[in-house]
Structures are given as C-alpha cells and as structure tokens.
C-alpha atoms as a PDB file:
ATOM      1  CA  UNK A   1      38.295 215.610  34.498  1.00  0.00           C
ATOM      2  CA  UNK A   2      36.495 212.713  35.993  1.00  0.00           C
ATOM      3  CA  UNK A   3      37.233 212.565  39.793  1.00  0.00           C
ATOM      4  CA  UNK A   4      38.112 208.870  39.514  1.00  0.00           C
ATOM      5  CA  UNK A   5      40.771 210.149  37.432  1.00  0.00           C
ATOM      6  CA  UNK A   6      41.918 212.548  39.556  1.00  0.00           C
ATOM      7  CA  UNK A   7      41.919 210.121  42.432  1.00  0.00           C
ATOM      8  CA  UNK A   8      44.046 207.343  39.731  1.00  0.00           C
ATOM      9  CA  UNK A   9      46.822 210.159  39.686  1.00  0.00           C
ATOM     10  CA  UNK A  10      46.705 211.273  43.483  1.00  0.00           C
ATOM     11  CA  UNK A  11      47.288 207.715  44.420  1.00  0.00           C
ATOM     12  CA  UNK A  12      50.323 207.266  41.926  1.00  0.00           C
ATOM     13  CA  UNK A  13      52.069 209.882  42.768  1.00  0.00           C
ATOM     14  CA  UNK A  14      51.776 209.056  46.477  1.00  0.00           C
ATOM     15  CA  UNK A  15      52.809 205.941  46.071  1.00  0.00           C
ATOM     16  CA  UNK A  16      56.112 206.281  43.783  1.00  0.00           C
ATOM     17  CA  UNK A  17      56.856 208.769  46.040  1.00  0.00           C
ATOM     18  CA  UNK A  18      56.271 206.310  49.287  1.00  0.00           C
ATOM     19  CA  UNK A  19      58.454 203.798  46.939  1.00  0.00           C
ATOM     20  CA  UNK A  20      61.323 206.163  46.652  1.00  0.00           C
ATOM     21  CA  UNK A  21      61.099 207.405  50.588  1.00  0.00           C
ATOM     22  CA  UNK A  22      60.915 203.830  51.675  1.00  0.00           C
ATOM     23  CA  UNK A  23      63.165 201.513  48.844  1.00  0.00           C
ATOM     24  CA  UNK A  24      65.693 203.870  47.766  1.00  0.00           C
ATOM     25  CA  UNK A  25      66.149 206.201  50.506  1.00  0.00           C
ATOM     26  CA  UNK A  26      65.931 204.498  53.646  1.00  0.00           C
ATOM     27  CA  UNK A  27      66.476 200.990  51.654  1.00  0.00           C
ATOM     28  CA  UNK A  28      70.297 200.873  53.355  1.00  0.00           C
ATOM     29  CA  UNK A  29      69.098 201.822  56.377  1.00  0.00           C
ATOM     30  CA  UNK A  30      69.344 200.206  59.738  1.00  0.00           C
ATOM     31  CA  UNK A  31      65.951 198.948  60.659  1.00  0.00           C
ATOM     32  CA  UNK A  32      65.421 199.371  64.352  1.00  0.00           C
ATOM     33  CA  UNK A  33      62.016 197.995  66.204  1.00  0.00           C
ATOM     34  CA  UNK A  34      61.871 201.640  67.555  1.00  0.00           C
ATOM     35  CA  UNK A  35      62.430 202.958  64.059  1.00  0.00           C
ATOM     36  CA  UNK A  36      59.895 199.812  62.334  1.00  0.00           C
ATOM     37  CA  UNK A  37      57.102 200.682  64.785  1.00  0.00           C
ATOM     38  CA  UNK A  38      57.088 204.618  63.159  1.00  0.00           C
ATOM     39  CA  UNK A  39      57.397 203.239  59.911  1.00  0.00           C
ATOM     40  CA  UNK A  40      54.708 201.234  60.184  1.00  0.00           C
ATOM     41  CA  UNK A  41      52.327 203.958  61.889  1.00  0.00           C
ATOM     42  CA  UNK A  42      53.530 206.079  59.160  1.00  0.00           C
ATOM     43  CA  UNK A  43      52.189 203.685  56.519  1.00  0.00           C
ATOM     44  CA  UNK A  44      49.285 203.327  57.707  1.00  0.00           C
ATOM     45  CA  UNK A  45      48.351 206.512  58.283  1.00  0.00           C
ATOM     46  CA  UNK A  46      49.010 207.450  54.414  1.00  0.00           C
ATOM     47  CA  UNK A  47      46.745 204.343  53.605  1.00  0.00           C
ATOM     48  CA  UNK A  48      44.204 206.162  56.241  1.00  0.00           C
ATOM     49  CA  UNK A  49      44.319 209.643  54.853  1.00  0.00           C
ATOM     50  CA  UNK A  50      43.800 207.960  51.247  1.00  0.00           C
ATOM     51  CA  UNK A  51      40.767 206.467  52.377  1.00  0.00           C
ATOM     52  CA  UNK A  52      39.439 210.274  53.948  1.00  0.00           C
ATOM     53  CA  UNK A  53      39.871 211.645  50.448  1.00  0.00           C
ATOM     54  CA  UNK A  54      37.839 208.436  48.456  1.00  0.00           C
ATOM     55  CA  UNK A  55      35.768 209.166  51.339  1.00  0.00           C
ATOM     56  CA  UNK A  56      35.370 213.561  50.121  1.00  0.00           C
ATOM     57  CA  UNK A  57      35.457 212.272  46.400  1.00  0.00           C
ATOM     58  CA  UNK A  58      33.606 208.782  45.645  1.00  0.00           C
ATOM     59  CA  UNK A  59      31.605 208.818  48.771  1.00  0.00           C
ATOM     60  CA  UNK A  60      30.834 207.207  52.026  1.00  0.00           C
ATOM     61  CA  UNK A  61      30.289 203.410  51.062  1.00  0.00           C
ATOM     62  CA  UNK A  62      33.645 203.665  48.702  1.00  0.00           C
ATOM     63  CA  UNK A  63      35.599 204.627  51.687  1.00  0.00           C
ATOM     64  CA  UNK A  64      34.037 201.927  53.619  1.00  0.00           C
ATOM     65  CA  UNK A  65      35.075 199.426  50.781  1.00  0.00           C
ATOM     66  CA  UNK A  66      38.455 199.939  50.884  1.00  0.00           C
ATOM     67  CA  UNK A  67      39.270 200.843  54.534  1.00  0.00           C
ATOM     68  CA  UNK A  68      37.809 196.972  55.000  1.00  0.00           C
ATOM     69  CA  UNK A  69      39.672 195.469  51.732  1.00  0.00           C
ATOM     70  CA  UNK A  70      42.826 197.230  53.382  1.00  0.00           C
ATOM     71  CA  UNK A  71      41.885 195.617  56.882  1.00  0.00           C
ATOM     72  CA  UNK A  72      41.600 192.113  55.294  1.00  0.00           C
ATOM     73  CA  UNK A  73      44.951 192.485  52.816  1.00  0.00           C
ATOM     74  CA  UNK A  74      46.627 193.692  56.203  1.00  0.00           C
ATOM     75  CA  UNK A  75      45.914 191.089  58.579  1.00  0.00           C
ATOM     76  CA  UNK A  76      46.653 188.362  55.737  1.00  0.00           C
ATOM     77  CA  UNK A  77      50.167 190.673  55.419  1.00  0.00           C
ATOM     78  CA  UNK A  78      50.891 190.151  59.105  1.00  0.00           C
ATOM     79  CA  UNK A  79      50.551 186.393  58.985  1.00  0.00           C
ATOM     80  CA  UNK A  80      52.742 186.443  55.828  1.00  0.00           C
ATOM     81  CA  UNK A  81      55.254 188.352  57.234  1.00  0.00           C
ATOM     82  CA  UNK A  82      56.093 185.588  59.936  1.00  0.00           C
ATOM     83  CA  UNK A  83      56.955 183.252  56.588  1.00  0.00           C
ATOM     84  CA  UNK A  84      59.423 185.783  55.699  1.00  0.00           C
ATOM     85  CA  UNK A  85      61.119 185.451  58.962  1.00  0.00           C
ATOM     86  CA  UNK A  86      61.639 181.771  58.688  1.00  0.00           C
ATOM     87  CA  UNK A  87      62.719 182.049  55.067  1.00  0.00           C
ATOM     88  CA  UNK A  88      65.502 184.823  56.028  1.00  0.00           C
ATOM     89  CA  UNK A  89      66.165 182.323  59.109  1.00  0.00           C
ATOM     90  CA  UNK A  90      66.560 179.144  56.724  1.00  0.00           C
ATOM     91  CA  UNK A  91      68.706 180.769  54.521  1.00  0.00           C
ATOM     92  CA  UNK A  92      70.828 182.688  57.376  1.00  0.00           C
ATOM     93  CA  UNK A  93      70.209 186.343  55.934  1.00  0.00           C
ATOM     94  CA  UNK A  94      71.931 188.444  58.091  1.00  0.00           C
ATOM     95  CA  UNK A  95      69.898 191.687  59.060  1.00  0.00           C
ATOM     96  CA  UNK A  96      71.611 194.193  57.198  1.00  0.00           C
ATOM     97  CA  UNK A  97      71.033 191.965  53.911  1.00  0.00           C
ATOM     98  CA  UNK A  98      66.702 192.064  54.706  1.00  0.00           C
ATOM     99  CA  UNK A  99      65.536 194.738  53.579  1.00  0.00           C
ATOM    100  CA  UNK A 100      67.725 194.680  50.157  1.00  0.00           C
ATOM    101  CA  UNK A 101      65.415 191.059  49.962  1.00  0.00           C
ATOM    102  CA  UNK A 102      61.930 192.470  50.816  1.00  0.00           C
ATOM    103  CA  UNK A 103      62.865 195.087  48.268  1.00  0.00           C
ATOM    104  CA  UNK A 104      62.731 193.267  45.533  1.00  0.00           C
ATOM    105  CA  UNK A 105      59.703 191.218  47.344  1.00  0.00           C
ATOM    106  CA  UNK A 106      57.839 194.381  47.642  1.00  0.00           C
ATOM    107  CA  UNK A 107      58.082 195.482  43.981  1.00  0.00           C
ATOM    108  CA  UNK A 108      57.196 191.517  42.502  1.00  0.00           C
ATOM    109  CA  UNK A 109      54.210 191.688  44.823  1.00  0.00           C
ATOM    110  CA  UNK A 110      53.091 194.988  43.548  1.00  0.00           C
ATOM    111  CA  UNK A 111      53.391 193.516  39.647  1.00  0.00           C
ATOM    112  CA  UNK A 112      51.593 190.143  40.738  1.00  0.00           C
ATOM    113  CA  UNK A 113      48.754 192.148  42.543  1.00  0.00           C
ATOM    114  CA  UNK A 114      48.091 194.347  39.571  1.00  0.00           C
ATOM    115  CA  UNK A 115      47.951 190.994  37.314  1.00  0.00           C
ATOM    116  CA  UNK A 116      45.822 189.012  39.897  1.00  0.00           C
ATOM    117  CA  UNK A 117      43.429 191.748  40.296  1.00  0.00           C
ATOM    118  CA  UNK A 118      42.515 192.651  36.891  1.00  0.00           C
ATOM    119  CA  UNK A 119      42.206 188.302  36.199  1.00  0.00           C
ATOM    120  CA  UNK A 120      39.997 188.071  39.187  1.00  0.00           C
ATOM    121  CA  UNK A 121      37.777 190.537  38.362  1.00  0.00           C
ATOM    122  CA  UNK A 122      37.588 189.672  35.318  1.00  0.00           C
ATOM    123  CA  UNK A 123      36.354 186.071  36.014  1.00  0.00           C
ATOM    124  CA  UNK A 124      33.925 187.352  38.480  1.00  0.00           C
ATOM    125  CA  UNK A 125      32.683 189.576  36.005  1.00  0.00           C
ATOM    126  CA  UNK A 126      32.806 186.981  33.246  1.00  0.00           C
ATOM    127  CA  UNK A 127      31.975 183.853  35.349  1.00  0.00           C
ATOM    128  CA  UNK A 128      29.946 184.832  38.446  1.00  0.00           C
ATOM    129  CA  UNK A 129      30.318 181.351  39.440  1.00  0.00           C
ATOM    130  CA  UNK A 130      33.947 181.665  40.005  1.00  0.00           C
ATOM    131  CA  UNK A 131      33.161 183.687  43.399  1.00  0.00           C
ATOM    132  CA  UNK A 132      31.643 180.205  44.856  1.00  0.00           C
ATOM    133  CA  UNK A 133      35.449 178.591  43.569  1.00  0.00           C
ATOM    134  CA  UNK A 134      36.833 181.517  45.470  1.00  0.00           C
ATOM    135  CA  UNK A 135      35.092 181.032  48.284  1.00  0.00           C
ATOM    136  CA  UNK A 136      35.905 177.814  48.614  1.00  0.00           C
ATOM    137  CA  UNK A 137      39.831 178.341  48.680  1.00  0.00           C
ATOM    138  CA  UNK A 138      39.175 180.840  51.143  1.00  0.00           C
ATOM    139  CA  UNK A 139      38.170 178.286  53.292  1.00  0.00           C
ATOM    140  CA  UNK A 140      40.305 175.433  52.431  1.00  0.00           C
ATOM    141  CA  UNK A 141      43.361 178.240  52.875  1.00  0.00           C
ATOM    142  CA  UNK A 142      42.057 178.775  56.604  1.00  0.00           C
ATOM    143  CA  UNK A 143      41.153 175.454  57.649  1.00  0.00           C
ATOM    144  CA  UNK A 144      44.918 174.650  56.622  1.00  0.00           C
ATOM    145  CA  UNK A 145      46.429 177.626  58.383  1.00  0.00           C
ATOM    146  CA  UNK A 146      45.264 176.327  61.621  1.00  0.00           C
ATOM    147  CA  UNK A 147      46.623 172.715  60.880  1.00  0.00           C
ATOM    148  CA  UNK A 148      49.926 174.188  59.756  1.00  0.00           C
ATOM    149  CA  UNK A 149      52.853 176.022  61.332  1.00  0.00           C
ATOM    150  CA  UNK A 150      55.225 177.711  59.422  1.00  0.00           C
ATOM    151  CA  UNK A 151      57.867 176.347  61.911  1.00  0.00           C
ATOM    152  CA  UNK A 152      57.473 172.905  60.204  1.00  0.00           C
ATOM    153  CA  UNK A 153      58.128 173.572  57.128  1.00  0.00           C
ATOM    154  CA  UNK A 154      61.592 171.945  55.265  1.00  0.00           C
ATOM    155  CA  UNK A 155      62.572 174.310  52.502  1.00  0.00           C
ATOM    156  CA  UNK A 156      64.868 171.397  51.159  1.00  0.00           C
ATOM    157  CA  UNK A 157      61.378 170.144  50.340  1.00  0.00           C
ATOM    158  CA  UNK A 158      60.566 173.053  48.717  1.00  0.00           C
ATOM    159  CA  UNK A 159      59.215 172.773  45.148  1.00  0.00           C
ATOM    160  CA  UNK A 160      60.287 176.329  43.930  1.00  0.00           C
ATOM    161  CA  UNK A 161      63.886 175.890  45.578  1.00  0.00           C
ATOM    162  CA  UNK A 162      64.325 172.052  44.054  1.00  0.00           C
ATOM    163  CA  UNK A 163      63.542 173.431  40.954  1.00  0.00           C
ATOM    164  CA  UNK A 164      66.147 176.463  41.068  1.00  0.00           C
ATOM    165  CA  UNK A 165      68.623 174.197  42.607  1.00  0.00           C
ATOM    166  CA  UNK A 166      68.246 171.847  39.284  1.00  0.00           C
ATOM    167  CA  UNK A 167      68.841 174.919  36.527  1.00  0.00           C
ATOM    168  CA  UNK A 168      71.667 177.004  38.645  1.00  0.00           C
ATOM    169  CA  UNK A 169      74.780 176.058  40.236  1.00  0.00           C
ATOM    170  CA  UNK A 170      74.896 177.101  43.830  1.00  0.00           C
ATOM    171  CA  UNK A 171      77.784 178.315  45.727  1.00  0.00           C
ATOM    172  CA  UNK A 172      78.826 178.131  49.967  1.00  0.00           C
ATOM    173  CA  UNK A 173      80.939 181.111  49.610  1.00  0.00           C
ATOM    174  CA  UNK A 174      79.511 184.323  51.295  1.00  0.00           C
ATOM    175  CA  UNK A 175      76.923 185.926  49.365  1.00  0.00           C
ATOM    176  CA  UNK A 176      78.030 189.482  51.122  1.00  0.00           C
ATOM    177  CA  UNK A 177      74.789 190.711  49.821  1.00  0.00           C
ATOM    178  CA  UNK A 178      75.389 189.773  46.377  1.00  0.00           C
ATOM    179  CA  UNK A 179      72.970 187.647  44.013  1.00  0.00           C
ATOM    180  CA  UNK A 180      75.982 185.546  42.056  1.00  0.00           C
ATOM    181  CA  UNK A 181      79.220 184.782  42.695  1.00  0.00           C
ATOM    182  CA  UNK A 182      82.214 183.878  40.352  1.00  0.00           C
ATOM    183  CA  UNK A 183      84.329 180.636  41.428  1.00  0.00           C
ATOM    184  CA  UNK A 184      86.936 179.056  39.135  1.00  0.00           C
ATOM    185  CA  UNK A 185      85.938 180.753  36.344  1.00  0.00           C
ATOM    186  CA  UNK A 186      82.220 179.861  36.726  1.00  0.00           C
ATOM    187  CA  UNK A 187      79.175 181.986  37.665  1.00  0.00           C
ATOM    188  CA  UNK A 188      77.387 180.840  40.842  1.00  0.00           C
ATOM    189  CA  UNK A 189      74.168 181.671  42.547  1.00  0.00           C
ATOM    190  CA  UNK A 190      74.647 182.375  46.339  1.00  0.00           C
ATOM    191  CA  UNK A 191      72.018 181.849  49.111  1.00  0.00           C
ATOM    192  CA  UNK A 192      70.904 185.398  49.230  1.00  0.00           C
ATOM    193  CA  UNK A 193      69.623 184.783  44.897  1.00  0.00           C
ATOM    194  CA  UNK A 194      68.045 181.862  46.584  1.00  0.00           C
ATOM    195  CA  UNK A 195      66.273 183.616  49.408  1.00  0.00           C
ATOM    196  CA  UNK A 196      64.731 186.270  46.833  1.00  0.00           C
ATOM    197  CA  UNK A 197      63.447 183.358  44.247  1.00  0.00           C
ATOM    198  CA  UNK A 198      61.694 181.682  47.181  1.00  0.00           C
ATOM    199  CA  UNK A 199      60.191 184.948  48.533  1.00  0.00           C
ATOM    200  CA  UNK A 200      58.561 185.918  45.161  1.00  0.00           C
ATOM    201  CA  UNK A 201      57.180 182.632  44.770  1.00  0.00           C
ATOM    202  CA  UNK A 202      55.591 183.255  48.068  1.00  0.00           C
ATOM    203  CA  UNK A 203      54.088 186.373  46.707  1.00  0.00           C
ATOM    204  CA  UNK A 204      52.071 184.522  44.189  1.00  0.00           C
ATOM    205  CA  UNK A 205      50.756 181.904  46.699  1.00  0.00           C
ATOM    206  CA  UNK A 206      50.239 185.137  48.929  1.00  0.00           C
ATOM    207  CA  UNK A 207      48.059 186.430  46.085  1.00  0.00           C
ATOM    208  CA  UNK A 208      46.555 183.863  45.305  1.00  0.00           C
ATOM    209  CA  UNK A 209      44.710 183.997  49.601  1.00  0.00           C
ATOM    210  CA  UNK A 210      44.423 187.931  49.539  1.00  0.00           C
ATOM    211  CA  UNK A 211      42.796 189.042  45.892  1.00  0.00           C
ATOM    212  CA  UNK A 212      40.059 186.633  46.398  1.00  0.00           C
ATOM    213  CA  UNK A 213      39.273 187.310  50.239  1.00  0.00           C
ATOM    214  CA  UNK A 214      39.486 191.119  48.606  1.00  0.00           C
ATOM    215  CA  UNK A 215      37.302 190.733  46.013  1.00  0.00           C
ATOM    216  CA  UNK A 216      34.304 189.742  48.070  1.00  0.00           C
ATOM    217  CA  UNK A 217      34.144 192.967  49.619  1.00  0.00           C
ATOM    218  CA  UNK A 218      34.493 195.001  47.052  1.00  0.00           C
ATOM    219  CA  UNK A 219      34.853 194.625  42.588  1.00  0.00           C
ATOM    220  CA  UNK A 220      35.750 198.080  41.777  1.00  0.00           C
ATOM    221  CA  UNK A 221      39.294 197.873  40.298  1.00  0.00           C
ATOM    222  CA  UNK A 222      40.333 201.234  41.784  1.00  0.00           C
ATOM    223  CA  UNK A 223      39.333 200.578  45.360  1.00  0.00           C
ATOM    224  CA  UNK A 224      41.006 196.764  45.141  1.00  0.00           C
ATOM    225  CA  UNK A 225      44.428 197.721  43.812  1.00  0.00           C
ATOM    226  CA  UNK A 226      44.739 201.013  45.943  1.00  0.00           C
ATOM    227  CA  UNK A 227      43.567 198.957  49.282  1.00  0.00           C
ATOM    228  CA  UNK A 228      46.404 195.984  48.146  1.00  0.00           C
ATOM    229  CA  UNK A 229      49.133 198.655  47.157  1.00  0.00           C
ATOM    230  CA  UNK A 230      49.003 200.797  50.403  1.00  0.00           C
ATOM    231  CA  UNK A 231      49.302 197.327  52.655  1.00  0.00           C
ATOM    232  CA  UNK A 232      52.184 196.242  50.354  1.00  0.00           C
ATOM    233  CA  UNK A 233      54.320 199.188  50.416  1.00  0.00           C
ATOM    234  CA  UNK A 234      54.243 199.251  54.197  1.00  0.00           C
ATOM    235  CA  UNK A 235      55.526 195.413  54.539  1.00  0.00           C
ATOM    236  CA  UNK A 236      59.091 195.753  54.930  1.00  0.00           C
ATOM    237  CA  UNK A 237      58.566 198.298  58.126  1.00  0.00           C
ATOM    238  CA  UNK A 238      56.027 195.616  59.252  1.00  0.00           C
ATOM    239  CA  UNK A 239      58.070 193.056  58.478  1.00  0.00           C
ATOM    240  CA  UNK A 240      61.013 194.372  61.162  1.00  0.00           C
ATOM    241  CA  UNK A 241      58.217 195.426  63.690  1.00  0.00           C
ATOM    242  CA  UNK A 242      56.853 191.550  63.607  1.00  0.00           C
ATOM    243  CA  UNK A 243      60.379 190.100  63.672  1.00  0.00           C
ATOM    244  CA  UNK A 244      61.026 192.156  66.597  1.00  0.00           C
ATOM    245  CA  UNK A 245      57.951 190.945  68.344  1.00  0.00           C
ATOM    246  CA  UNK A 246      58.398 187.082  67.278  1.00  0.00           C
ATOM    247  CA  UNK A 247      56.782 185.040  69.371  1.00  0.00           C
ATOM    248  CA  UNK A 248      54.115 187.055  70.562  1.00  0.00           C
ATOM    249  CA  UNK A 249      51.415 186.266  68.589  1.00  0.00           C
ATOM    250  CA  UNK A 250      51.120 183.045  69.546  1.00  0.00           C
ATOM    251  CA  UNK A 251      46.923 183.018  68.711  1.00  0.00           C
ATOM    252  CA  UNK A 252      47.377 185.237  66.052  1.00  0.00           C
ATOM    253  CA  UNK A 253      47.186 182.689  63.161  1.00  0.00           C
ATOM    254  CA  UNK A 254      43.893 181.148  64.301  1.00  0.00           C
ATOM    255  CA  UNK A 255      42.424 185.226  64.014  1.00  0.00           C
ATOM    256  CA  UNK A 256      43.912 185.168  60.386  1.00  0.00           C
ATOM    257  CA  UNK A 257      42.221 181.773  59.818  1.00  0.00           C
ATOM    258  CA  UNK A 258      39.002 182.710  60.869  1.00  0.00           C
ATOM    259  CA  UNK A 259      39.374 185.982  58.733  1.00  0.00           C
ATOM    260  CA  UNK A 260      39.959 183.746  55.490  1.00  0.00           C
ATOM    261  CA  UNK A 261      36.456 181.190  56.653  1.00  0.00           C
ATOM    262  CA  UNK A 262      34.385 183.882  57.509  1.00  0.00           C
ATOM    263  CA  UNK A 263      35.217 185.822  54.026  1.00  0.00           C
ATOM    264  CA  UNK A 264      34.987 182.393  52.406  1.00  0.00           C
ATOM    265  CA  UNK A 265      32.023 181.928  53.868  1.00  0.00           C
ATOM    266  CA  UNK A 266      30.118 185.201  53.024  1.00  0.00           C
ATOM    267  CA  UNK A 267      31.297 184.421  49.516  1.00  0.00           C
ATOM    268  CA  UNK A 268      30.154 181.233  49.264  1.00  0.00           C
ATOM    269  CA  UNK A 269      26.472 182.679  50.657  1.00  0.00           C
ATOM    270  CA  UNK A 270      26.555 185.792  48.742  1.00  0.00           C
ATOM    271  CA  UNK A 271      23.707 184.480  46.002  1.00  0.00           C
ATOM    272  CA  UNK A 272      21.984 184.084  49.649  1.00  0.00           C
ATOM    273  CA  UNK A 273      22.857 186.856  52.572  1.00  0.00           C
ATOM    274  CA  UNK A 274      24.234 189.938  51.971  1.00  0.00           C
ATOM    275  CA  UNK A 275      26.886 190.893  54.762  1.00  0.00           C
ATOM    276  CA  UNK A 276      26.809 194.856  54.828  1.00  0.00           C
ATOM    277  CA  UNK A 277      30.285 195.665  54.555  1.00  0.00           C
ATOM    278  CA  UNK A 278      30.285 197.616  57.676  1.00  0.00           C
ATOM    279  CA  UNK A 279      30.113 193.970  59.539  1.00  0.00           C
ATOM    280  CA  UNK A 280      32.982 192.567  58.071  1.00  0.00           C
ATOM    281  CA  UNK A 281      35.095 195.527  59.371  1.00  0.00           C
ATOM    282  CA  UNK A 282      33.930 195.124  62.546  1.00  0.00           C
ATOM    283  CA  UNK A 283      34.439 191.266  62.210  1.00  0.00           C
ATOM    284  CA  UNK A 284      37.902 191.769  61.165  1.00  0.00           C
ATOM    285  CA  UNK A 285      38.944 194.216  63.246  1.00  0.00           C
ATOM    286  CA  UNK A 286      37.254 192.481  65.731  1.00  0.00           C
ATOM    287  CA  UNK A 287      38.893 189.053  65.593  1.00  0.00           C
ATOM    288  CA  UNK A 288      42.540 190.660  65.175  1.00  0.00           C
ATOM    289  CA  UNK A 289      41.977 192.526  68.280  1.00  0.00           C
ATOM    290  CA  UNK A 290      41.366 189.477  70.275  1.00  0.00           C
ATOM    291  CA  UNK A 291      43.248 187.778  68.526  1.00  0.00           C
ATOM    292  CA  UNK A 292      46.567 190.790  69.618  1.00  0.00           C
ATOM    293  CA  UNK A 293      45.001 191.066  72.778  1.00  0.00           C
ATOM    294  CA  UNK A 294      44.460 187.464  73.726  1.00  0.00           C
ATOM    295  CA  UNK A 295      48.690 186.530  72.448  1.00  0.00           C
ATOM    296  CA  UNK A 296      49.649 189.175  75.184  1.00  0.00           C
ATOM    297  CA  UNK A 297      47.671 188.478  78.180  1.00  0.00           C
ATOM    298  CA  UNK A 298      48.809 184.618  77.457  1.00  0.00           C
ATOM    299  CA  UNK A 299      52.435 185.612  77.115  1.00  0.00           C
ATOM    300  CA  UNK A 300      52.078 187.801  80.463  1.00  0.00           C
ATOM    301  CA  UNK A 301      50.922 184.625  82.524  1.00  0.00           C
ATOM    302  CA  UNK A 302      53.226 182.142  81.152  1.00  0.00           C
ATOM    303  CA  UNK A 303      55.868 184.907  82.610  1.00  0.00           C
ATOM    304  CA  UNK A 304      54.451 185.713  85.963  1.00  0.00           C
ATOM    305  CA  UNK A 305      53.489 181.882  86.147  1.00  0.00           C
ATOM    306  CA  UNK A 306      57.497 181.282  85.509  1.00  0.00           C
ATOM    307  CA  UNK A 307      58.525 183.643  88.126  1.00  0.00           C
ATOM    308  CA  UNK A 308      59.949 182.200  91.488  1.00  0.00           C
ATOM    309  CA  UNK A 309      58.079 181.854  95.181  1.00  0.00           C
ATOM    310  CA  UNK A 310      59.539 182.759  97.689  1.00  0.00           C
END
C-alpha cells in the first residue's frame, strides 16, 4: 500500500477519534482556563506527533511543509478566536451554552476547509495566475486587520444576521440552549440559532484568509487539509484558553497582520524569490513570539505603572 495511503488513514482515524474525545465526550463539560490550557497543549501535541510521522514517512521537507502551514492556520485561529468572543458576548451566550456553539462551528469549518482546499488548489493548478489574486487578498486582509478592531463592530449591521432576521421569526424568550422555540402556536428562532448562523458564516470569511495564506507554502492536498484539520479540532480548547486571557494580547493582531502581508507578499513574488520554507517558520514563529511576548511585558507596566507611591 502506498505510504500516502497509509498516512490518509492514520490521520482519519486520529482525528474522528480526537472529534469524539473532544465534541461528544467532553462536549458538556465545564471548560475551565486550567482545564483549556491542557486541552490546548494536548492538541497540539497530536498535531506535533503527526508531523514526526510525515516526517519518518514522506520525508524531511514534507514535515517542514506542514509544521509551517499548521503555524500559519494557527496564528490566523488565535486572532479568530477573539471574534468568537465578541459574537458569544453580543448575543449574551452564557458559558455553559459555548461549547455546544463552537461545536457545530468546529464541524462547518472542517466541511468548508475540505471544499476551499480542493477549489484552491485547483485554481492554482489550473490558473497559476490566481496565486498573484491570492496574494493580493492576503494583503488587503492584513492591511485591514490593523485598521479594524473587532470591538467596533455592530452585529445589527451585520449582513448574514439582517438576512436571517428577514426569513425567520425571532423570539426574546430564553433560548436555554435550545435552537427554536414554540410561542403561541408558532415556531421561533432564539438567539442561541442566531449565534451559530453568524459563527459559520464567519468560518467561510475565516477560510477564505487561511487556505490562501496556506497554499503558498505548500500545494500538496494531504499536507494542506491535515495542517488545517489538526488547528481546527483544537479551537474550542483554544477558544476558552483566549477568553480566559482577554485582553492580553493587546499587540497580538498587528503579529497576525504582518503574518497575512508577509505571506501575501512572498506570494505575490513567488514568479521572482523563492522563500525556503524554513524562513517562513521562523518568520512566523518569530513575529507571534514578539508579538505574545511584547502584549505581556506592556500589560506588566501599565500594572506596576498603576500601582500607588508611597
């Protein structure tokens, strides 16, 4: 059997179990930032011990493609992760009701990134020009992250939501976790079907930033969807570690930006410099570090800045 094959059914089987551990099992589960920080260790250290055995079976530079398409569809993950706070905060979703939401997010993002992945490569394969078009979003994405803040943003404004709000009727009552309601004899849609319609429509714009920034690193189909999969399975412990650490990452979105230019970029130049993929790694893991490192050491002298003199 060919040992891409073999790899192919490794992977699934990891991963519907990981799905089953982490949805189904623990899905009802109180998600502490103790418990979160484990999970998310625990993730990632699957995703790591994949990329040892493409590293036995495919080789060195296969490895080195997806431990950096992972980097890249993690950091993007983080950023994204701090939109699902403020949608779960617009739409009051209390804690216990979060990860039933993110389930359902999780397994949408998983179908879109299987879809976007196969389309993109296609194209590139089809239509080499369509990395420059990448490229370019890449870039516009970025510049607009650093204008942006997710804080500003009016979901009343929201196209997705204005739309949904048009075709359903909407009810006050308490959604107690449930998707529809029944009131005078008529069906209703409650915040919490609301909060899940607005999250999977984030996945696509999500996918829409991550495939192509993955894509320029690497075109093989298994080491793009196995790098995407193992950073999406591992978002709803991420998301409760990042909620628990709101506010800071305060420079943490202008690391993420620079991410998507300098990908953009290389993509943009790739007819002209080749970028070893070992630089991009370090770039990338280079930029989130100071990026981490920089959020902290500004957060520690706002507080010692904010203690009294005596």
């Amino acid at each position: 059997m060919n040992i891409e094959i073999i790899m192919w059914v490794i992977f699934a089987v990891v991963i519907v179990a990981s799905l089953f551990i982490d949805l189904f099992v623990m899905s009802n589960d109180e998600i502490s930032l103790k418990k979160a920080a484990k999970m998310t260790l625990c993730w990632v250290s699957i995703a790591l011990l994949f990329g040892a055995g493409i590293f036995f079976s495919l080789g060195g530079q296969k490895a080195l493609e997806y431990v950096t398409s992972y980097a890249v569809e993690y950091s993007l993950s983080i950023d994204n992760m701090f939109v699902f706070l403020f949608i779960f905060s617009y739409f009051n979703v209390e804690q216990k009701f979060q990860p039933k939401v993110l389930f359902y997010g999780i397994i949408g993002a998983i179908i879109l990134r299987f879809i976007f992945i196969f389309v993109g490569i296609q194209l590139i394969n089809a239509f080499s020009w369509t990395i420059f078009v990448f490229g370019a979003l890449l870039i516009y994405t970025g510049i607009k992250m650093l204008k942006g803040n997710h804080e500003d943003k009016k979901f009343d404004d929201n196209f997705a939501y204005k739309l949904l709000k048009k075709f359903l009727r909407f009810t006050d009552s308490p959604h107690k976790g449930k998707f529809f309601l029944r009131e005078n004899n008529l069906l209703c849609a409650t915040s919490m079907f609301a909060t899940v319609f607005v999250v999977e429509i984030s996945d696509i714009i999500f996918a829409v930033d991550s495939i192509p920034a993955v894509l320029s690193i690497s075109s093989d189909e298994f080491i793009v969807f196995t790098s995407n999969i193992f950073a999406v399975i591992g978002l709803r412990s991420l998301y409760f570690l990042l909620s628990g650490l709101a506010g800071k990452f305060k420079f943490l979105k202008y690391g993420v930006a620079f991410i998507l230019f300098f990908i953009g970029l290389k993509m943009l130049c790739s007819e002209i410099i080749h970028i070893p993929t070992l630089i991009s790694l370090g770039v990338i893991v280079l930029t989130l570090s100071v990026s981490v490192v920089s959020s902290f050491v500004y957060d520690k002298c706002v507080l010692s800045s904010r203690k009294p003199k005596f």
